[in-house]
Protein backbone atom coordinates (compact mmCIF):
# COMPACT_ATOMS: atom_id res chain seq x y z
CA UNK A 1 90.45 133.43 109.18
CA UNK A 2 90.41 129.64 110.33
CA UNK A 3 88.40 128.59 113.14
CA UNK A 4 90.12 125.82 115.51
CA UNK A 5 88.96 123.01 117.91
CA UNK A 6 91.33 123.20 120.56
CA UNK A 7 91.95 119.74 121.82
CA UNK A 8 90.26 117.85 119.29
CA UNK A 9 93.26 116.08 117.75
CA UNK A 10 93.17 113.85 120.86
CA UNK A 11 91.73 110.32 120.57
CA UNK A 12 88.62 109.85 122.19
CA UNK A 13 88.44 114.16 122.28
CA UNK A 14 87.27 114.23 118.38
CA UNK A 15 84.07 116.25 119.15
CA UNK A 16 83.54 119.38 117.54
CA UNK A 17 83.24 121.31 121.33
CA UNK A 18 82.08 125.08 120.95
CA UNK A 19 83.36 126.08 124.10
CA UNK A 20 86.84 125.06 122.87
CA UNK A 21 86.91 127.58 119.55
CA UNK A 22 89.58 129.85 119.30
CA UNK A 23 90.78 131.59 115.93
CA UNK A 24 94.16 132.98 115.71
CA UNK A 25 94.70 136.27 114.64
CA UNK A 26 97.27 136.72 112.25
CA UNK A 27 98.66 139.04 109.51
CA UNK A 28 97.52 138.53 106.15
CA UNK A 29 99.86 136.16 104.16
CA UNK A 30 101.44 134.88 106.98
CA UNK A 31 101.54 130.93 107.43
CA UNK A 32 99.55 128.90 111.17
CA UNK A 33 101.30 125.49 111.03
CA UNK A 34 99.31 122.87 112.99
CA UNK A 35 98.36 119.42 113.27
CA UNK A 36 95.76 118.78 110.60
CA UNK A 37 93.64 116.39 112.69
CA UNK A 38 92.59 119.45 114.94
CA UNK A 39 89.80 120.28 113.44
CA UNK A 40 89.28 123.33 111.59
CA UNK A 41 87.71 124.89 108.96
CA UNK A 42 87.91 128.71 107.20
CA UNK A 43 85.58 130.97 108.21
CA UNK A 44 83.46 133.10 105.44
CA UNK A 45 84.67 135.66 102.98
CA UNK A 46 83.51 138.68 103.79
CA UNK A 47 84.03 140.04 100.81
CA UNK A 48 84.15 139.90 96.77
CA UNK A 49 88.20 140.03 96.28
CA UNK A 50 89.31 135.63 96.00
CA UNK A 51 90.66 134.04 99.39
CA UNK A 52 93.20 131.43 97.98
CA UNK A 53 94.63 129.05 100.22
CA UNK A 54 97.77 127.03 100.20
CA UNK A 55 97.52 124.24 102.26
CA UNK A 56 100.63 121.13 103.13
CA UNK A 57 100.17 118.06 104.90
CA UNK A 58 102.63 116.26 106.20
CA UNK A 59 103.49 112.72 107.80
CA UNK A 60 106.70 110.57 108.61
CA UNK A 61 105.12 107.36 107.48
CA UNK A 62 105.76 105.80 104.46
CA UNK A 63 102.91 105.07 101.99
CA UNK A 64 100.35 106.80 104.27
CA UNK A 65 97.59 108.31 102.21
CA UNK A 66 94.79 110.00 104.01
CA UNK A 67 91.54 108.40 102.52
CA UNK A 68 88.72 110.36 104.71
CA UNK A 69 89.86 113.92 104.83
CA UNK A 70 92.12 114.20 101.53
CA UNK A 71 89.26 111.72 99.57
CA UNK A 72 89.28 112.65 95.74
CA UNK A 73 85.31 111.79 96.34
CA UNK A 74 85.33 114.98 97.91
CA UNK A 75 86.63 117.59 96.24
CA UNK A 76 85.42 119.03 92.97
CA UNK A 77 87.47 120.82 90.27
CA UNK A 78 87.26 124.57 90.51
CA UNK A 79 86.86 126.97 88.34
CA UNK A 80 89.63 129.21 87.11
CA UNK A 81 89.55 131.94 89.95
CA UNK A 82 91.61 134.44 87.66
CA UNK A 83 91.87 134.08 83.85
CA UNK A 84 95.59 132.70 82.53
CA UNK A 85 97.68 134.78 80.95
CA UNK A 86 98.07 134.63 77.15
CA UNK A 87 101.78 132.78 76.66
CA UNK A 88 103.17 133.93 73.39
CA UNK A 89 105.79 132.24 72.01
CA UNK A 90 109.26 134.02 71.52
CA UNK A 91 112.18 133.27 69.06
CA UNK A 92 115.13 133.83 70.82
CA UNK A 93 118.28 134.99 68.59
């Protein structure tokens, strides 16, 4: 699940403000859309079975690049979470 700041997406409201948490419940696989600048985050895995997470920004301004949340100084390179398939090659004939 993923945790929400309600509110904070509003200049000057940017505080992380416990009072205002709500998480959404929703069915597994199914998609929240929101603004990215509320802030969020996931909540723990509660178990052993892999969480992925496929996650789109979006913005209507041309060359915008988001430097402080989307830094590559922040983000490491995972680890394989499954192992690849072997591809063999086929002849077709």
């Amino acid at each position: 699940p993923t945790e929400f700041s309600v509110g904070s997406h509003i200049f000057g409201n940017d505080a992380w403000n416990k009072s205002k948490l709500e998480i959404p419940l929703v069915p597994q696989g199914h998609p929240i859309i929101f603004d990215y600048r509320v802030g969020h985050r996931g909540l723990g895995n509660r178990n052993n079975t892999p969480r992925p997470v496929l996650y789109f920004t979006y913005t209507n301004k041309p060359q915008f690049s988001d430097q402080i949340n989307f830094s590559k100084k922040r983000y490491v390179k995972l680890p394989e979470l499954i192992p690849m398939p072997n591809r063999k090659s086929s002849s077709r004939s």
